[in-house]
C-alpha atoms as a PDB file:
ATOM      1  CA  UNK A   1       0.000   0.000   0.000  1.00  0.00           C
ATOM      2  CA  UNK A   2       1.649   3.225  -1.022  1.00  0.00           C
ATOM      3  CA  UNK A   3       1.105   6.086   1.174  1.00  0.00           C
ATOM      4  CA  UNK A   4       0.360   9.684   0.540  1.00  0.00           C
ATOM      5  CA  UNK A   5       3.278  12.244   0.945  1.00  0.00           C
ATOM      6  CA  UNK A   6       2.500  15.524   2.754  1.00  0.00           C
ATOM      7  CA  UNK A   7       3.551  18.330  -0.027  1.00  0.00           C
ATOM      8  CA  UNK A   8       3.870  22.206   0.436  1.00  0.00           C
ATOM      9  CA  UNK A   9       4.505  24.782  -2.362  1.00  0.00           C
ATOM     10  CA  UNK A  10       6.967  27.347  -0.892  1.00  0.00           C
ATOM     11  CA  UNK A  11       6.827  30.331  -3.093  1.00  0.00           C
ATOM     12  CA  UNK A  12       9.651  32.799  -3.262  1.00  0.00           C
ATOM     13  CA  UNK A  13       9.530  35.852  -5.034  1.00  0.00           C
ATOM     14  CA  UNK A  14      11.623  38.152  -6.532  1.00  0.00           C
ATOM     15  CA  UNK A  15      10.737  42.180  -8.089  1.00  0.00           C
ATOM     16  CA  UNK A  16      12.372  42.789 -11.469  1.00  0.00           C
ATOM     17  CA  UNK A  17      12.352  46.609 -10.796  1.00  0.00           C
ATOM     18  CA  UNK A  18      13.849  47.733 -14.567  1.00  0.00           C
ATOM     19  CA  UNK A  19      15.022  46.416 -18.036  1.00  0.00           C
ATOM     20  CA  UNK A  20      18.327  44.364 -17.995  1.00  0.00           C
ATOM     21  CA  UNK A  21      18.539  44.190 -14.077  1.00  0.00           C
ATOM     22  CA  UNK A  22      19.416  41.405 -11.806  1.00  0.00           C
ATOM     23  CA  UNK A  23      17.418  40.568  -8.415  1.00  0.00           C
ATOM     24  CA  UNK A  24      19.093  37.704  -6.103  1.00  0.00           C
ATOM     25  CA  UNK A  25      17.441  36.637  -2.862  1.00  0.00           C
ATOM     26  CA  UNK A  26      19.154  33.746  -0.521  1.00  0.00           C
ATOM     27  CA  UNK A  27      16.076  31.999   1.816  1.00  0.00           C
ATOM     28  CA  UNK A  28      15.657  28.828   3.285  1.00  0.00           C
ATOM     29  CA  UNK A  29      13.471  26.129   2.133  1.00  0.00           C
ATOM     30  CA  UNK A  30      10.854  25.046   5.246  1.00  0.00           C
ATOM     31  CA  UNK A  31      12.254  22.950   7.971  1.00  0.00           C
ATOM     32  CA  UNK A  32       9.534  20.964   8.009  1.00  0.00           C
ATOM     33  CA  UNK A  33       9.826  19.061   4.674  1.00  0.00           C
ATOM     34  CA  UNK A  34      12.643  16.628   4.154  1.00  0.00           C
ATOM     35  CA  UNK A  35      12.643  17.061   0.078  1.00  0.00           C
ATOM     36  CA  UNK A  36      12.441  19.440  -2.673  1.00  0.00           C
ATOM     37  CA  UNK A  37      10.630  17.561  -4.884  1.00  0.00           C
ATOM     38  CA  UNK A  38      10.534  20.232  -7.696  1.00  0.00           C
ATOM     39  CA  UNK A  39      10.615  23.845  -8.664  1.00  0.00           C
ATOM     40  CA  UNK A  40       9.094  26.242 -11.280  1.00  0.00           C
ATOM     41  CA  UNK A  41       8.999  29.738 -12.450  1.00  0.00           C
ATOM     42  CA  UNK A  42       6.157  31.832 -13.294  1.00  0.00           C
ATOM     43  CA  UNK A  43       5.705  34.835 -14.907  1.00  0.00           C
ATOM     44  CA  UNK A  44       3.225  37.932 -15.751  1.00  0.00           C
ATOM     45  CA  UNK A  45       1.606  36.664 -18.941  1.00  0.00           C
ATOM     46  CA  UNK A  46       3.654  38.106 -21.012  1.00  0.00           C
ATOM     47  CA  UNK A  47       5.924  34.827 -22.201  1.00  0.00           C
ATOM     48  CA  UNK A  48       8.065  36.822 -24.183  1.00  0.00           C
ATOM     49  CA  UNK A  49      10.169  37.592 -20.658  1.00  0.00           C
ATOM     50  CA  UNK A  50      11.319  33.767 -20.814  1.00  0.00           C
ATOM     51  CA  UNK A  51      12.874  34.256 -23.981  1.00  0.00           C
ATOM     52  CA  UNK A  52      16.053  35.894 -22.935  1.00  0.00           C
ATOM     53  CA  UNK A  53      15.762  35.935 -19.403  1.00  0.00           C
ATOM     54  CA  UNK A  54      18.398  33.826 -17.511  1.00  0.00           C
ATOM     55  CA  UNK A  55      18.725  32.373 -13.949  1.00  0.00           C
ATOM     56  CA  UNK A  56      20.948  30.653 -11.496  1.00  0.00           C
ATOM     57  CA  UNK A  57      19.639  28.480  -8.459  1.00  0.00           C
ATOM     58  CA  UNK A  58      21.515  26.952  -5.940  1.00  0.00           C
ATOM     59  CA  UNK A  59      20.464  24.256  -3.225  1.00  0.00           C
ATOM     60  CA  UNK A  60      22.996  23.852  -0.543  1.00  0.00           C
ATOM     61  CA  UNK A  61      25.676  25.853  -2.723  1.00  0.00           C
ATOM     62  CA  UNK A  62      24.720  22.628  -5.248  1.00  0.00           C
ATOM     63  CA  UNK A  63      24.387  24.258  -8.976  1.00  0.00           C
ATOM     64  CA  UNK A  64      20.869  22.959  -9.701  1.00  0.00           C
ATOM     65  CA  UNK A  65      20.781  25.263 -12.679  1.00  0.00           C
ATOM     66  CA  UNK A  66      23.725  27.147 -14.075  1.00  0.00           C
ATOM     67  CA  UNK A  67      24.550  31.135 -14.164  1.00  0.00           C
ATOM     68  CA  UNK A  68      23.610  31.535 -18.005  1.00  0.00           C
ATOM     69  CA  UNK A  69      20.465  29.140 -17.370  1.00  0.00           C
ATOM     70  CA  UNK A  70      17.718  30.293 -19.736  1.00  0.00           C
ATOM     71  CA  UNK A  71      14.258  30.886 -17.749  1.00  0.00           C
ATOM     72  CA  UNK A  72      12.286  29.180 -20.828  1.00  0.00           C
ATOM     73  CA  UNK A  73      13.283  25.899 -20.254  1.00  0.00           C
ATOM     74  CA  UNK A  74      11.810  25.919 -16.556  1.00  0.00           C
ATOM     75  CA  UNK A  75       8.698  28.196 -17.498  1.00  0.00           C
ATOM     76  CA  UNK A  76       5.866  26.822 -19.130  1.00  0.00           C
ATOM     77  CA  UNK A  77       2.079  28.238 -19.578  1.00  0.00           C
ATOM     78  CA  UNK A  78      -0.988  27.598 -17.691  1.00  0.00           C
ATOM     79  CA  UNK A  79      -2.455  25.028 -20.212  1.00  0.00           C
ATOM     80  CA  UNK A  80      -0.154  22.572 -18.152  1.00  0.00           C
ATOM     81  CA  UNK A  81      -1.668  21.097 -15.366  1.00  0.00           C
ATOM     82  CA  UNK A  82      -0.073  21.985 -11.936  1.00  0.00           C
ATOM     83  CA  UNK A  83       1.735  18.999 -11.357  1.00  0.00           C
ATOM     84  CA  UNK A  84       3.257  18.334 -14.669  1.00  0.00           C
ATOM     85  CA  UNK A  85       4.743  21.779 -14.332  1.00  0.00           C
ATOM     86  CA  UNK A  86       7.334  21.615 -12.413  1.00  0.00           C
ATOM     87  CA  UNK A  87      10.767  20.673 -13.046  1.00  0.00           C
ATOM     88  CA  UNK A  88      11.696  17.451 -11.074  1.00  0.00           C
ATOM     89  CA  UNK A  89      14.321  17.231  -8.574  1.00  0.00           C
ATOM     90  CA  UNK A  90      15.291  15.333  -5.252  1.00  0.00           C
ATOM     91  CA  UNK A  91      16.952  17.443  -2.870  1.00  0.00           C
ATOM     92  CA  UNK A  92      17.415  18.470   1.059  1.00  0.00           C
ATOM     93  CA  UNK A  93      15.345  20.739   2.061  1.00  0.00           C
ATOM     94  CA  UNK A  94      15.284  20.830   5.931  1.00  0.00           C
ATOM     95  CA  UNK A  95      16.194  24.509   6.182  1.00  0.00           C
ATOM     96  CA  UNK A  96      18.354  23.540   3.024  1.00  0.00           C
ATOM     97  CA  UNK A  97      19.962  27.445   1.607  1.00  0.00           C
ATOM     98  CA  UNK A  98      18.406  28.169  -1.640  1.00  0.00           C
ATOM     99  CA  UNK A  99      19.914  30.975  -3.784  1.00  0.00           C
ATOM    100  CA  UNK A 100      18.499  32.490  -6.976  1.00  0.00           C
ATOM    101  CA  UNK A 101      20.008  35.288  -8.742  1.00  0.00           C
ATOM    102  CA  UNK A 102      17.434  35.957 -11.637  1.00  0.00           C
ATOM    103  CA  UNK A 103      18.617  38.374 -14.575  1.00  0.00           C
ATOM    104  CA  UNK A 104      16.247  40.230 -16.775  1.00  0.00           C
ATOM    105  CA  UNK A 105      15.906  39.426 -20.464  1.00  0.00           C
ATOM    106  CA  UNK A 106      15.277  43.183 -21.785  1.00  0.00           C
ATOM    107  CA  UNK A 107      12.558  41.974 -24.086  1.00  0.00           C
ATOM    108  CA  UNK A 108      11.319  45.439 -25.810  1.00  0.00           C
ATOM    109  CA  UNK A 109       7.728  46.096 -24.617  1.00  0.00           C
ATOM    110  CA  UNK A 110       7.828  44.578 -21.001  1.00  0.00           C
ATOM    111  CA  UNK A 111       6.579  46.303 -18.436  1.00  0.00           C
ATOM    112  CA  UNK A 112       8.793  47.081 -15.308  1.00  0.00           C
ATOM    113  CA  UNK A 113       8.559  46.271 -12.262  1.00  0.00           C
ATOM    114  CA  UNK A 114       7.061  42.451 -12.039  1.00  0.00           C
ATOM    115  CA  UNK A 115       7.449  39.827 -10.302  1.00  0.00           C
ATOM    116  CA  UNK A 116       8.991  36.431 -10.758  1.00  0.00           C
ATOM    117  CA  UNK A 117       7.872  33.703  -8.778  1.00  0.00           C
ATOM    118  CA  UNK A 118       9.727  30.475  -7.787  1.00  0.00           C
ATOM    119  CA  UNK A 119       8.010  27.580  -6.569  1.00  0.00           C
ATOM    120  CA  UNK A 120       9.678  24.947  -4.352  1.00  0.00           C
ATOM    121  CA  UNK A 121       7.910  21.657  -4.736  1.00  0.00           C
ATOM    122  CA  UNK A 122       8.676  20.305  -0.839  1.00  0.00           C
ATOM    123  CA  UNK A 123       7.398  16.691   0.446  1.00  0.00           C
ATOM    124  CA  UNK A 124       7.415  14.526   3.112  1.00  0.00           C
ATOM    125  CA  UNK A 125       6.808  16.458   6.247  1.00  0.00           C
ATOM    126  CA  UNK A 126       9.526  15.658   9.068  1.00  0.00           C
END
């Protein structure tokens, strides 16, 4: 009999205040949660940001995604379910460090300031 896993979505965002600028936050995923399970990156609807936007994340000072990382790849609309949108990974979380440094794409005809948000899939409640 398989059991049901306790999951939590932390969500940790980030302000793009103007074109071609970089935001970086450093937070800790919940010490509750033993796993990060996955993570995804939304948006304002306006995909053309993911086009030439990059991002770095780090778990643990682990390099989950690298510095030149382009934000498309981990991005997708909302015609994806929920859980099929999230890119999958397996590690600590248990107050694990998490660092994202986020640099803007300078797509002509954004509007500034908006808000990126990262999701941390977490499971398995300690």
């Amino acid at each position: 009999m398989s059991t049901v896993k306790s999951i939590k979505y932390q969500v940790i965002k980030l302000t793009i205040p103007t074109v071609g600028s970089v935001a970086s936050v450093t937070t800790n995923s919940d010490k509750l949660y033993k796993r990060v399970a996955g993570i995804l990156l939304t948006l304002p609807y306006q995909l053309m940001f993911a086009d030439s936007s990059t991002c770095n994340i780090l778990i643990n000072d682990k390099e989950i995604f690298p510095d030149t990382f382009e934000v498309k790849v981990i991005h997708c609309d909302s015609y994806i379910p929920v859980n099929d949108r999230f890119y999958l990974l397996d590690e600590p979380a248990d107050g694990s460090t998490v660092r994202i440094k986020y640099k803007d794409g300078a797509t002509a005809g954004v509007v500034y300031p908006y808000v990126v948000n990262v999701y941390l899939k977490l499971e398995e409640r300690n």
